[in-house]
N, C-alpha and C. Protein backbone atom coordinates (compact mmCIF):
# COMPACT_ATOMS: atom_id res chain seq x y z
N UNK A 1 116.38 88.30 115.47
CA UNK A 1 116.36 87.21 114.51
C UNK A 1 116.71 85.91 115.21
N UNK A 2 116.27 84.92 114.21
CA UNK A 2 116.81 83.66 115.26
C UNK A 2 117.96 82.87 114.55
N UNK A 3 118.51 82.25 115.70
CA UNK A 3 119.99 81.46 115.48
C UNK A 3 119.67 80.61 114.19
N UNK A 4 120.71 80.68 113.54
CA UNK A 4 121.07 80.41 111.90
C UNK A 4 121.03 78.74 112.37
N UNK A 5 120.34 77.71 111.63
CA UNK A 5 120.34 76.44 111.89
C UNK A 5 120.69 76.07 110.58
N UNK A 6 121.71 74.32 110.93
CA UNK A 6 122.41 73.96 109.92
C UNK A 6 121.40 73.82 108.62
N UNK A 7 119.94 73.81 108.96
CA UNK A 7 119.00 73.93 107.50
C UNK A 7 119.28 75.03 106.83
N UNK A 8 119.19 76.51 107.76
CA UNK A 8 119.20 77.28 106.68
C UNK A 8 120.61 77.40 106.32
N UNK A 9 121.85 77.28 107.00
CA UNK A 9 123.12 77.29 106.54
C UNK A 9 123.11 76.30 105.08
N UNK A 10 122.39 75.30 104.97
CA UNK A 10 122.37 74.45 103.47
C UNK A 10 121.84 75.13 102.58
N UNK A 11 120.47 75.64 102.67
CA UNK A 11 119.78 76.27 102.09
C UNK A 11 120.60 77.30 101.35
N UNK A 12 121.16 78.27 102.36
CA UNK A 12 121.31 79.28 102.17
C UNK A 12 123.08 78.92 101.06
N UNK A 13 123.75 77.89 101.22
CA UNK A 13 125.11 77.37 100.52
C UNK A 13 124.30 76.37 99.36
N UNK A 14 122.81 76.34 99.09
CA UNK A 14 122.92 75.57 97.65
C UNK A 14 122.19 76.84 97.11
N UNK A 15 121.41 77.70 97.58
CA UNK A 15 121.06 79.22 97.11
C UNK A 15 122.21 79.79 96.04
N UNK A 16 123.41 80.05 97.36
CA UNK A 16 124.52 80.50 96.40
C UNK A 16 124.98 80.27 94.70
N UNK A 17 125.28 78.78 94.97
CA UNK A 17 125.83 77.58 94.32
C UNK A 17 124.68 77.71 92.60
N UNK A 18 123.53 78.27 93.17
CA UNK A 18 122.29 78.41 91.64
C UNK A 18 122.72 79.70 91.59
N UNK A 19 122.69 80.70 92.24
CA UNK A 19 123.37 82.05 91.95
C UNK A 19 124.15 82.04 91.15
N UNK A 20 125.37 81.81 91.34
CA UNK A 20 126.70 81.70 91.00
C UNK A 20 126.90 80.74 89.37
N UNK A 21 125.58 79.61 89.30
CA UNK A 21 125.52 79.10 88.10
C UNK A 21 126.64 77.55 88.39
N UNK A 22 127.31 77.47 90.01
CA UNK A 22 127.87 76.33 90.36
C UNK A 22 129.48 77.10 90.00
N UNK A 23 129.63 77.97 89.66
CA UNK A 23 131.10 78.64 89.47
C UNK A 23 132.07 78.59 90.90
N UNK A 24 131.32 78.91 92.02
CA UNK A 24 132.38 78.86 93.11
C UNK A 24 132.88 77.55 93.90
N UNK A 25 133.72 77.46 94.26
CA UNK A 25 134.60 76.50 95.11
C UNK A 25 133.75 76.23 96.40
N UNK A 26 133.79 75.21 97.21
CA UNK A 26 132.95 74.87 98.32
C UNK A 26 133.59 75.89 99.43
N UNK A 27 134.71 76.14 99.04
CA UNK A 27 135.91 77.27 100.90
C UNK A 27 134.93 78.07 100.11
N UNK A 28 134.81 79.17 98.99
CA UNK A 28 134.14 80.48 98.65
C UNK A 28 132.65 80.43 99.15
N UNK A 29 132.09 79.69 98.74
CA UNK A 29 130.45 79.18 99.18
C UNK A 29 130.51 79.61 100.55
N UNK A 30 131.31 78.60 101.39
CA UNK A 30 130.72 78.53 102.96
C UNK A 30 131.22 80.03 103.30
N UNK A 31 132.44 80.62 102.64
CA UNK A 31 132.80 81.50 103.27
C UNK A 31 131.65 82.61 103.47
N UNK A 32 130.92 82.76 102.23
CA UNK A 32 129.83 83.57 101.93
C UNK A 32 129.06 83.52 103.05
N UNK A 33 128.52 82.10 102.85
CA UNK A 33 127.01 81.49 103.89
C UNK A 33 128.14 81.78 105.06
N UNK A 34 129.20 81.46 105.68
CA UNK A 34 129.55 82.34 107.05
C UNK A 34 129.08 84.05 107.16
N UNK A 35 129.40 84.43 105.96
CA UNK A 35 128.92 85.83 106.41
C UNK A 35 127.53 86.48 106.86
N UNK A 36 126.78 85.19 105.98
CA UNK A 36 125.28 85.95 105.88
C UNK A 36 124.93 85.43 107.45
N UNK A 37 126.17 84.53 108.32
CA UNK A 37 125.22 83.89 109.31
C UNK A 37 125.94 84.67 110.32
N UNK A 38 126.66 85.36 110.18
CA UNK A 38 127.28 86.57 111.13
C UNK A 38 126.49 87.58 111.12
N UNK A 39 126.11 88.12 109.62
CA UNK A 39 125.18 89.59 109.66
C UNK A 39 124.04 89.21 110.06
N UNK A 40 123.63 87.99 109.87
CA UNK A 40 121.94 87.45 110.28
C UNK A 40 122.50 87.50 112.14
N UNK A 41 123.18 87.20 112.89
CA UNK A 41 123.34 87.42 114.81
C UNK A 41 123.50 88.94 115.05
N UNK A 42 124.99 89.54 114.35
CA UNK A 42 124.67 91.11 114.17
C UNK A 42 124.73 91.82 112.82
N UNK A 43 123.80 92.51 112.24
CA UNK A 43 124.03 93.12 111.35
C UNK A 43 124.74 94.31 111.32
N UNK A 44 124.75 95.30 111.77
CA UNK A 44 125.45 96.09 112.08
C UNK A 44 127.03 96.21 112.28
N UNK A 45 127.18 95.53 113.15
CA UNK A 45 128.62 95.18 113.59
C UNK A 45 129.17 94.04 111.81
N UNK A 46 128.56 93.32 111.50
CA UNK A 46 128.89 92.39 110.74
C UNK A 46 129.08 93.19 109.32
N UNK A 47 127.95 93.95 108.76
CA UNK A 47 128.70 95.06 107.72
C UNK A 47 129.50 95.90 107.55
N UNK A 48 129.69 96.68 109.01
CA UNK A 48 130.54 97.25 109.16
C UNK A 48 131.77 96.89 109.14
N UNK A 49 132.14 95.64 109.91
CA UNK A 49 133.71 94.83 109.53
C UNK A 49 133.99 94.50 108.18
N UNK A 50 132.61 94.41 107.52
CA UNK A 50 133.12 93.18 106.49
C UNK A 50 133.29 94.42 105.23
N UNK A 51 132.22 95.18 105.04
CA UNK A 51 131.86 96.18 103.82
C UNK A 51 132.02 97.75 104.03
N UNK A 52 132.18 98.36 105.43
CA UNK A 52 132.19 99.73 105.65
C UNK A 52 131.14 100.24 106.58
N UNK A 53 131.34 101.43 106.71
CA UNK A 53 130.49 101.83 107.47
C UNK A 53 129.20 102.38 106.66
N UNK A 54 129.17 102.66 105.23
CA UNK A 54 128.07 102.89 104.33
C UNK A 54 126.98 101.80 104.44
N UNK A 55 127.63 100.48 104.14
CA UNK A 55 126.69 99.51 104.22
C UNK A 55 126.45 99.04 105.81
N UNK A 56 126.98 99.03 106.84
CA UNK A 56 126.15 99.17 107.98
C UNK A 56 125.08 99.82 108.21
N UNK A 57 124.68 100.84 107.47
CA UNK A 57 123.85 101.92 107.08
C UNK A 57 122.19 101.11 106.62
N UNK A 58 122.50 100.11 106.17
CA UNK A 58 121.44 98.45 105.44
C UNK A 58 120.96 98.11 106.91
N UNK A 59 121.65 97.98 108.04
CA UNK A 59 120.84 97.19 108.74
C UNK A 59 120.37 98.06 109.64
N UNK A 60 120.03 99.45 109.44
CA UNK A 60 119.36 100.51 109.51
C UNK A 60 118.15 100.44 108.96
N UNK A 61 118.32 101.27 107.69
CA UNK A 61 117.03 101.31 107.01
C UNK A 61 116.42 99.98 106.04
N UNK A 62 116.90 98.78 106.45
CA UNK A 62 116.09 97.48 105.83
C UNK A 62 116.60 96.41 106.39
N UNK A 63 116.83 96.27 107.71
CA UNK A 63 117.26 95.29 108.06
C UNK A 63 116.51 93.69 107.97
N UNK A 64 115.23 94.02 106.94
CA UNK A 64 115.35 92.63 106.56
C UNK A 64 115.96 91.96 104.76
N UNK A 65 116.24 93.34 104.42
CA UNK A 65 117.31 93.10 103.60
C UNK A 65 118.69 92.50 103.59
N UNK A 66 118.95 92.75 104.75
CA UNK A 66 120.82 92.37 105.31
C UNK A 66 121.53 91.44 104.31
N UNK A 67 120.61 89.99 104.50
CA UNK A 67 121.32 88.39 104.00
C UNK A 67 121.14 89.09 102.48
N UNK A 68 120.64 89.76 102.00
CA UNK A 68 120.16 89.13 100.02
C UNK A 68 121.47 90.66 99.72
N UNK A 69 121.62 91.76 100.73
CA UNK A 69 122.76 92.61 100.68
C UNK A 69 123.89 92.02 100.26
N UNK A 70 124.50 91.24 101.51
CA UNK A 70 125.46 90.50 101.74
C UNK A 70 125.63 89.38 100.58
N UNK A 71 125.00 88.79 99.86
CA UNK A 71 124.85 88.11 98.91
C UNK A 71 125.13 88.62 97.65
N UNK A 72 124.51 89.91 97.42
CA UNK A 72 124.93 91.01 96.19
C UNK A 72 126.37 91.16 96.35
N UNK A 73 126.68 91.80 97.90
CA UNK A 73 128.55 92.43 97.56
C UNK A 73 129.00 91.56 97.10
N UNK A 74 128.87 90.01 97.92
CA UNK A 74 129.58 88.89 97.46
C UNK A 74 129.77 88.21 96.31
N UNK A 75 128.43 88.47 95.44
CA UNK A 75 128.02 87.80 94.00
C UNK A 75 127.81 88.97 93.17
N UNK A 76 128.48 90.16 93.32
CA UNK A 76 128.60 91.52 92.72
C UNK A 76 128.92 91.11 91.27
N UNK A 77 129.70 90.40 90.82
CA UNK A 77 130.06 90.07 89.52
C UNK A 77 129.38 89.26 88.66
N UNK A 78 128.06 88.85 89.15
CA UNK A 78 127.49 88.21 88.91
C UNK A 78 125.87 88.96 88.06
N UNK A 79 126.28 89.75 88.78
CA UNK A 79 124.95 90.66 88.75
C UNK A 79 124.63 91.64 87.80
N UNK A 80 123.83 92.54 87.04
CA UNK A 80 123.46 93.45 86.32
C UNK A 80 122.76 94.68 87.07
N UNK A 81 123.89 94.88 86.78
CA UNK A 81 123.08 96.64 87.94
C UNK A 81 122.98 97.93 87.42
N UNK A 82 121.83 98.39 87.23
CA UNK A 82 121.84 99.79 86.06
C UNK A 82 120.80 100.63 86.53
N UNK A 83 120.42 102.13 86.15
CA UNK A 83 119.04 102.69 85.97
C UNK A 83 118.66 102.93 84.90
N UNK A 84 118.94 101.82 83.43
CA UNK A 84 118.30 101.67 82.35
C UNK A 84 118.22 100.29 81.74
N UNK A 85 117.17 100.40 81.22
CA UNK A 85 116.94 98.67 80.34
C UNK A 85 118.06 98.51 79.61
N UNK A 86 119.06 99.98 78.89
CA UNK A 86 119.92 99.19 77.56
C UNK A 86 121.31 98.95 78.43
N UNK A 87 121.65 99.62 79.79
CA UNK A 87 122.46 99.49 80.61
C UNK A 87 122.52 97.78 80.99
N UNK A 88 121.10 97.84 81.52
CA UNK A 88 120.87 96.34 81.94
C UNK A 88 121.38 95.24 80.97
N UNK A 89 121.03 95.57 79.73
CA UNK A 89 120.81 94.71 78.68
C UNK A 89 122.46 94.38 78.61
N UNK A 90 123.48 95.82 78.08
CA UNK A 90 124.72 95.65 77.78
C UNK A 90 125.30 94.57 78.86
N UNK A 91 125.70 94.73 80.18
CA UNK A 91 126.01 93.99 81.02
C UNK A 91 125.33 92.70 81.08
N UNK A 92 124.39 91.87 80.25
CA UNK A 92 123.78 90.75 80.10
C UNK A 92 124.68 89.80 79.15
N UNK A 93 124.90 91.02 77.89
CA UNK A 93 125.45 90.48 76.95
C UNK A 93 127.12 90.33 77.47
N UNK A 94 127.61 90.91 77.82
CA UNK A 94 128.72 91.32 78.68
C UNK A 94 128.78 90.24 79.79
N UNK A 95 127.92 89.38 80.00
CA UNK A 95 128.25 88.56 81.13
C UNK A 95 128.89 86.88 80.48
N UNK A 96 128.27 87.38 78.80
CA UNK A 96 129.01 86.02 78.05
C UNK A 96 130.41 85.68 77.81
N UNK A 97 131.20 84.84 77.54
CA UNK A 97 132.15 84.76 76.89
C UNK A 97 132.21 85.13 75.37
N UNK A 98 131.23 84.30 74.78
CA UNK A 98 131.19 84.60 73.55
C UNK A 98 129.12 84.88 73.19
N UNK A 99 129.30 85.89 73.22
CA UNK A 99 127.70 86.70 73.36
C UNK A 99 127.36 86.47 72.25
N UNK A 100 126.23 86.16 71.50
CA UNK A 100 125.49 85.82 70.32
C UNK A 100 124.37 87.07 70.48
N UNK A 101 124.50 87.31 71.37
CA UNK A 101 122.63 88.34 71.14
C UNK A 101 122.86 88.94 70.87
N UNK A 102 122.09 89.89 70.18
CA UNK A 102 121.98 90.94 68.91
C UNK A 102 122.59 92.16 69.96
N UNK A 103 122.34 93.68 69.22
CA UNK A 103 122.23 94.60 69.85
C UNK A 103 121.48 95.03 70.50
N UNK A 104 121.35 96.06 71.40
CA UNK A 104 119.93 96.35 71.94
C UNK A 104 119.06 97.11 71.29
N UNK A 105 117.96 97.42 70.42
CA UNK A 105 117.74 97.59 69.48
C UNK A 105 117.18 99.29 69.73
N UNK A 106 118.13 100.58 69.88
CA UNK A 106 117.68 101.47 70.38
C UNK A 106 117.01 101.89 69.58
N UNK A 107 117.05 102.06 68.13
CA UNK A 107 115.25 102.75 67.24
C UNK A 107 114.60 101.74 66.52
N UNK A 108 114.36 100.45 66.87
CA UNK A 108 113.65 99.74 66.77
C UNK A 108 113.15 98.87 67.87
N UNK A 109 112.51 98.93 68.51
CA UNK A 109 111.59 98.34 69.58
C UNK A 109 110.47 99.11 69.84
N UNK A 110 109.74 97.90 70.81
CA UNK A 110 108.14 98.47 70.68
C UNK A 110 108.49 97.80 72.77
N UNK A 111 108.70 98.50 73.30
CA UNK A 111 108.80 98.25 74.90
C UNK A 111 108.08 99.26 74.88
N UNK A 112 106.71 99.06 75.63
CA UNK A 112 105.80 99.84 75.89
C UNK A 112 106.11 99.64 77.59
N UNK A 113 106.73 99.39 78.01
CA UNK A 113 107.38 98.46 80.03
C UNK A 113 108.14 97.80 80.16
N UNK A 114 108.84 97.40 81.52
CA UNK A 114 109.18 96.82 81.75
C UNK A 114 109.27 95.43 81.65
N UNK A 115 108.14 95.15 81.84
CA UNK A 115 107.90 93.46 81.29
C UNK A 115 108.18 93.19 80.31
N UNK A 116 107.46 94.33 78.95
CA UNK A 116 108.07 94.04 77.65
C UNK A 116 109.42 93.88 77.06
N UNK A 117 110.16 94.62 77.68
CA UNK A 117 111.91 94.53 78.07
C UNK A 117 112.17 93.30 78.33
N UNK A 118 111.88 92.89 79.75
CA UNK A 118 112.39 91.25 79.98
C UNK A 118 111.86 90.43 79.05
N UNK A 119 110.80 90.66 78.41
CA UNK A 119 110.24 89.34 78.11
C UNK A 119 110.97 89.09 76.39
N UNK A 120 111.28 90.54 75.70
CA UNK A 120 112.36 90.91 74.46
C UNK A 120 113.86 89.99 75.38
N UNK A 121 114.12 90.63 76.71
CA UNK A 121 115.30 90.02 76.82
C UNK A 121 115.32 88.62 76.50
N UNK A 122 114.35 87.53 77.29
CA UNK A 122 113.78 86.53 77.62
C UNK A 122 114.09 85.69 76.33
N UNK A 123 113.41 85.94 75.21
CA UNK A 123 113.59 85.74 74.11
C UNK A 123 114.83 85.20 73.27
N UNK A 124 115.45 86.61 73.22
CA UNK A 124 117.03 86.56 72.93
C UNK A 124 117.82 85.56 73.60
N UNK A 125 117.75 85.37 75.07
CA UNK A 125 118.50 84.52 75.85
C UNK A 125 117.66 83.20 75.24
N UNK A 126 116.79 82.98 74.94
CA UNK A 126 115.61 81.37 74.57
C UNK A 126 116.42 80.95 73.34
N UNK A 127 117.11 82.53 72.08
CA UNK A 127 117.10 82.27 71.04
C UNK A 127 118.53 81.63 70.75
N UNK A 128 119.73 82.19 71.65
CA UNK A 128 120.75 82.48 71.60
C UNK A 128 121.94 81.86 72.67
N UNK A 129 120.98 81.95 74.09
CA UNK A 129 121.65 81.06 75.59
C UNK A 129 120.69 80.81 76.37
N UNK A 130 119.89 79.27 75.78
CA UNK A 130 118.96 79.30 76.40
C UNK A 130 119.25 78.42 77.43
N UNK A 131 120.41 78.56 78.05
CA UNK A 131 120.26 77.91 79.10
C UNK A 131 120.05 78.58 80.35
N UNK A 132 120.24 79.95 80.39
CA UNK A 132 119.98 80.95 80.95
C UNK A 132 118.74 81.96 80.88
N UNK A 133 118.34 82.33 81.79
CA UNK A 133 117.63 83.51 82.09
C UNK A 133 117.34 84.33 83.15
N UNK A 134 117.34 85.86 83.40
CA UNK A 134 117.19 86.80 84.59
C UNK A 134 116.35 86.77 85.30
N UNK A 135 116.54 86.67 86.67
CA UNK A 135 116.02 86.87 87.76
C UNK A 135 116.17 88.24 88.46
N UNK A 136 115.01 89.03 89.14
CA UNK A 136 115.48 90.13 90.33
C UNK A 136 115.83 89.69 91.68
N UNK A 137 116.66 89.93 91.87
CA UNK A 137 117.48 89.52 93.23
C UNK A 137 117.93 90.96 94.39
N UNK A 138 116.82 90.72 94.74
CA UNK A 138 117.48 91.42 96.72
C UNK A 138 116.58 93.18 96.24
N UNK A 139 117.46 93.97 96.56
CA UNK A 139 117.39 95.17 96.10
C UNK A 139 118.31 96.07 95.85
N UNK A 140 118.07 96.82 94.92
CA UNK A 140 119.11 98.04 94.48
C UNK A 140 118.54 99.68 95.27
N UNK A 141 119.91 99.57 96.18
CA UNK A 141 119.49 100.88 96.48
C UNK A 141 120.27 102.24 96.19
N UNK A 142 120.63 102.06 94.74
CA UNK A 142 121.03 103.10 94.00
C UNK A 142 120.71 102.75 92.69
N UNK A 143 120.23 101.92 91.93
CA UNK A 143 119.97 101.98 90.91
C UNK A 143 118.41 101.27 90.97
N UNK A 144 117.80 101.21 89.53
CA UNK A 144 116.63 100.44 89.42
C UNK A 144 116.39 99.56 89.13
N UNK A 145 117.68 98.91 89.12
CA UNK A 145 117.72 97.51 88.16
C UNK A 145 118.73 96.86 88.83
N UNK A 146 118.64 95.47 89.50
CA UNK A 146 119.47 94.45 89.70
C UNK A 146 118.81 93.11 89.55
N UNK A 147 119.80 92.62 88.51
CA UNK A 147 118.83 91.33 87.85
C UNK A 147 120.84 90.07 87.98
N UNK A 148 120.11 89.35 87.71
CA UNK A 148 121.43 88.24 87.89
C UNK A 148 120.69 87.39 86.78
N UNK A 149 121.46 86.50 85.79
CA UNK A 149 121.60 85.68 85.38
C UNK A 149 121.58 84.39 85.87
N UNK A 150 120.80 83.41 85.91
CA UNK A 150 120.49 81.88 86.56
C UNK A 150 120.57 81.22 85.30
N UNK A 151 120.72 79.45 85.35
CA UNK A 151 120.57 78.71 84.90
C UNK A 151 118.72 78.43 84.87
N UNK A 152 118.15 78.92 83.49
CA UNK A 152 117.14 78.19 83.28
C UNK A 152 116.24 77.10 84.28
N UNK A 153 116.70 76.04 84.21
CA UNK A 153 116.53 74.57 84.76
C UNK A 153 116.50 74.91 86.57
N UNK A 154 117.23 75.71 87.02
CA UNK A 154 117.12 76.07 88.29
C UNK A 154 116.34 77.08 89.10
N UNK A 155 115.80 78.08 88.07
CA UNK A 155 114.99 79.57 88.39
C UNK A 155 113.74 78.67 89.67
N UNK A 156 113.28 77.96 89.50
CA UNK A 156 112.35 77.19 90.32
C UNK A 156 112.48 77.62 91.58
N UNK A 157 113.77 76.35 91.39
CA UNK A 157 114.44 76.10 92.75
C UNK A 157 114.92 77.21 93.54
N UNK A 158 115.54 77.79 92.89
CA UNK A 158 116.38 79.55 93.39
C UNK A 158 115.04 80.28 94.10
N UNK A 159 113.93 80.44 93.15
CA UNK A 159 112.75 81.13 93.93
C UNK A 159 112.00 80.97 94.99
N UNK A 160 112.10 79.28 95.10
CA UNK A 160 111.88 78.54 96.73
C UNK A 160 111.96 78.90 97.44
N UNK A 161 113.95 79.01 97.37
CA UNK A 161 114.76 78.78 98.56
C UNK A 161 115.17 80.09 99.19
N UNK A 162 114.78 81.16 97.68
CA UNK A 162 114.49 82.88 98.39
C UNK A 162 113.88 82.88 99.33
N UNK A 163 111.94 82.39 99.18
CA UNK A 163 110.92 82.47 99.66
C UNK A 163 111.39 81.61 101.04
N UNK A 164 111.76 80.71 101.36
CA UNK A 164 112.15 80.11 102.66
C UNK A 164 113.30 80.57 103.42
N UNK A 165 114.29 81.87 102.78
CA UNK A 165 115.19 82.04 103.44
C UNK A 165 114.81 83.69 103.30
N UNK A 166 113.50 83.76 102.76
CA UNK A 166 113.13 85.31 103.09
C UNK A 166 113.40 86.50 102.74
N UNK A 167 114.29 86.00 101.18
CA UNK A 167 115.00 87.10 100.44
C UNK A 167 113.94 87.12 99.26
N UNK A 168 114.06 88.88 98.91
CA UNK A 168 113.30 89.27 97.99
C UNK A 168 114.23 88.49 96.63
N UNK A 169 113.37 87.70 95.63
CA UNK A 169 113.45 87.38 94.75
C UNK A 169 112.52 86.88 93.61
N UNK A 170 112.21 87.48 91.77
CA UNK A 170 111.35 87.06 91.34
C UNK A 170 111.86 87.11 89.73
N UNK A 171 111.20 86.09 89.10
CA UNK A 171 111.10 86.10 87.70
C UNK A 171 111.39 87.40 87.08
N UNK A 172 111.85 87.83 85.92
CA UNK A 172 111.83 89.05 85.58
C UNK A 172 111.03 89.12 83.47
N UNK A 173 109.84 89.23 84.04
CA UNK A 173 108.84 88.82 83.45
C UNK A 173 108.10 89.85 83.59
């Protein structure tokens, strides 16, 4: 890989900053973007100090996963991680303070897919917090579902700065 330059070190610290919804402190931010620019020189050695020897195991079998890894442990609380839509869903509503969205409607819906799911989620968040809506971020490699919550107004920008810093990320649509 090549040496981390102060572009993508920005990139990669206003990435966070839309992640996060602007919640973290500038020391938490850089501390992050330090890590991803340690595991981006060694991965191996760099998960292993930081997360275990399980997740050293990442810059094995996907080492171009590493940075959007390292980004999940870090923004773990941020995130929705499940192997079901109503799993997904609960932890959505669960990410509010004060949640307005309905229930998840287990004998009434017509989700013929996935898409139809997000786009029911989509809705609810339009109807209820629309300042928000889910994105898929990085990968889950134990469940089927990792989606994060963004600010609306920013999903754009966030999908850019994936695509230029090479992390899997997309609408969840």
């Amino acid at each position: 890989m090549t040496e981390p330059t102060e572009e993508y070190e920005t990139k990669l610290g206003t990435l966070i900053g839309l992640l996060s919804c602007g919640d973290l402190d500038e020391h938490e931010t850089q501390r992050i973007v330090q890590a991803c620019v340690a595991a981006r020189r060694d991965a191996s050695k760099t998960l292993r100090e930081f997360y275990g020897a399980d997740a050293a195991k990442v810059a094995q079998y996907d080492p171009a996963g590493v940075i959007a890894f390292v980004l999940f442990v870090e923004l773990e609380d941020y995130f929705a991680v499940a192997d079901t839509v109503d799993e997904v869903y609960e932890q959505v509503v669960d990410a509010f303070e004060h949640p307005a969205l309905p229930e998840y409607p287990y004998d009434d819906n017509d989700f013929q897919s996935i898409p139809d799911f997000y786009q029911w989620v989509d809705e609810q968040l339009l109807r209820h917090h629309d300042k928000y809506c889910l994105i898929e971020f990085g990968e889950s490699y134990t469940n089927d579902f990792q989606v994060i919550l963004i600010h609306r107004a920013t999903v754009d920008r966030a999908l850019d700065l994936c695509r230029e810093l090479e992390l899997h990320a997309a609408r969840c649509l």
